[in-house]
Protein backbone atom coordinates (compact mmCIF):
# COMPACT_ATOMS: atom_id res chain seq x y z
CA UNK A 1 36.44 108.74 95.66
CA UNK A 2 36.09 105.23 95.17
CA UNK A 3 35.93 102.58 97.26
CA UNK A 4 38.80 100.61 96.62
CA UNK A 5 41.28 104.19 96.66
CA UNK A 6 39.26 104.82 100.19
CA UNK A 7 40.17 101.21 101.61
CA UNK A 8 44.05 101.46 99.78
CA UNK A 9 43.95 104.74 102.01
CA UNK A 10 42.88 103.19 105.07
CA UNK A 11 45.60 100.38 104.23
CA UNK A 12 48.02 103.03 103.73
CA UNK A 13 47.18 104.43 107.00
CA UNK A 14 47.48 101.32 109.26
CA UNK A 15 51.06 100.14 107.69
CA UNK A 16 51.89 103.86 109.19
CA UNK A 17 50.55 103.57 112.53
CA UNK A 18 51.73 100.22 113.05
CA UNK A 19 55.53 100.88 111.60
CA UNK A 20 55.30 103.49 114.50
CA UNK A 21 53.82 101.59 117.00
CA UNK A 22 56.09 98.66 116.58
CA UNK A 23 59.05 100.41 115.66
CA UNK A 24 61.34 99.19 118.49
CA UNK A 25 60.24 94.96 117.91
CA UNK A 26 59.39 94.96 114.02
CA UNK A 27 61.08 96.15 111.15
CA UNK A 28 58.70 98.08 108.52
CA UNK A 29 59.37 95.54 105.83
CA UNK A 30 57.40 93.22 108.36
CA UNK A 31 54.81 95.32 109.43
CA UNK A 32 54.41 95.59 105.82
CA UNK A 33 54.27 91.92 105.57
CA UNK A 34 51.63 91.24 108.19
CA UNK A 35 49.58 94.26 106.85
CA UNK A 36 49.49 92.23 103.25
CA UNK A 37 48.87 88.86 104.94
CA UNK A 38 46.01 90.00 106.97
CA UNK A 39 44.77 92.48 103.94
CA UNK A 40 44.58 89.25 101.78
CA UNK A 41 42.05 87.41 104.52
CA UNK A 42 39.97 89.61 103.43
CA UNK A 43 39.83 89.54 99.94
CA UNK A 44 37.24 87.55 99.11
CA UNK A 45 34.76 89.33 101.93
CA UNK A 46 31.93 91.70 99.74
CA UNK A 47 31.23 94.43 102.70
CA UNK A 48 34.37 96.46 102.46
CA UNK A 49 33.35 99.28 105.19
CA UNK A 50 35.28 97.58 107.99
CA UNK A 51 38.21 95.80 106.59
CA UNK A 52 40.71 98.24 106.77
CA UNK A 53 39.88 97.85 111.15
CA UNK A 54 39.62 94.15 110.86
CA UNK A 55 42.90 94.38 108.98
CA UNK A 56 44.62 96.71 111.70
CA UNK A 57 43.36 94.02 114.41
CA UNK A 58 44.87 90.82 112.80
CA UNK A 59 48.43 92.45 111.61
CA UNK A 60 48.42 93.61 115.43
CA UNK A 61 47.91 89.95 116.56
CA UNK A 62 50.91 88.88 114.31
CA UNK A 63 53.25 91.45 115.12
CA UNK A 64 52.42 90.88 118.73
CA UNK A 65 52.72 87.12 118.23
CA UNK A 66 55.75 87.53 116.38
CA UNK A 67 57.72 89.84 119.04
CA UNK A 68 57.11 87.55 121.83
């Protein structure tokens, strides 16, 4: 498998677990949205082992920051 199916995976993966986690404050079209925004920091980084966490961690921080 390569790397960049692994890390769409991963992606994949955290737009679930945060649609459910934030199901009652954020629609899925916005977790979606702060998935992609924080998914784009990223872009440019060359280690690719961590950024699906790193990505989970920042679209947290702007759902959170966007339900309160």
């Amino acid at each position: 498998m390569a790397v960049e199916t692994r890390e769409e995976d991963a992606i994949r993966g955290v737009v679930e677990r945060l649609t459910s986690a934030y199901d009652e404050t954020c629609t899925p079209e916005q977790v979606e949205a702060a998935v992609a925004t924080a998914h784009a920091a990223f872009s440019e980084r060359p280690v690719r082992d961590f950024v699906p966490v790193l990505v989970e961690r920042k679209a947290r921080a702007l759902l959170t920051e966007a339900a309160n």
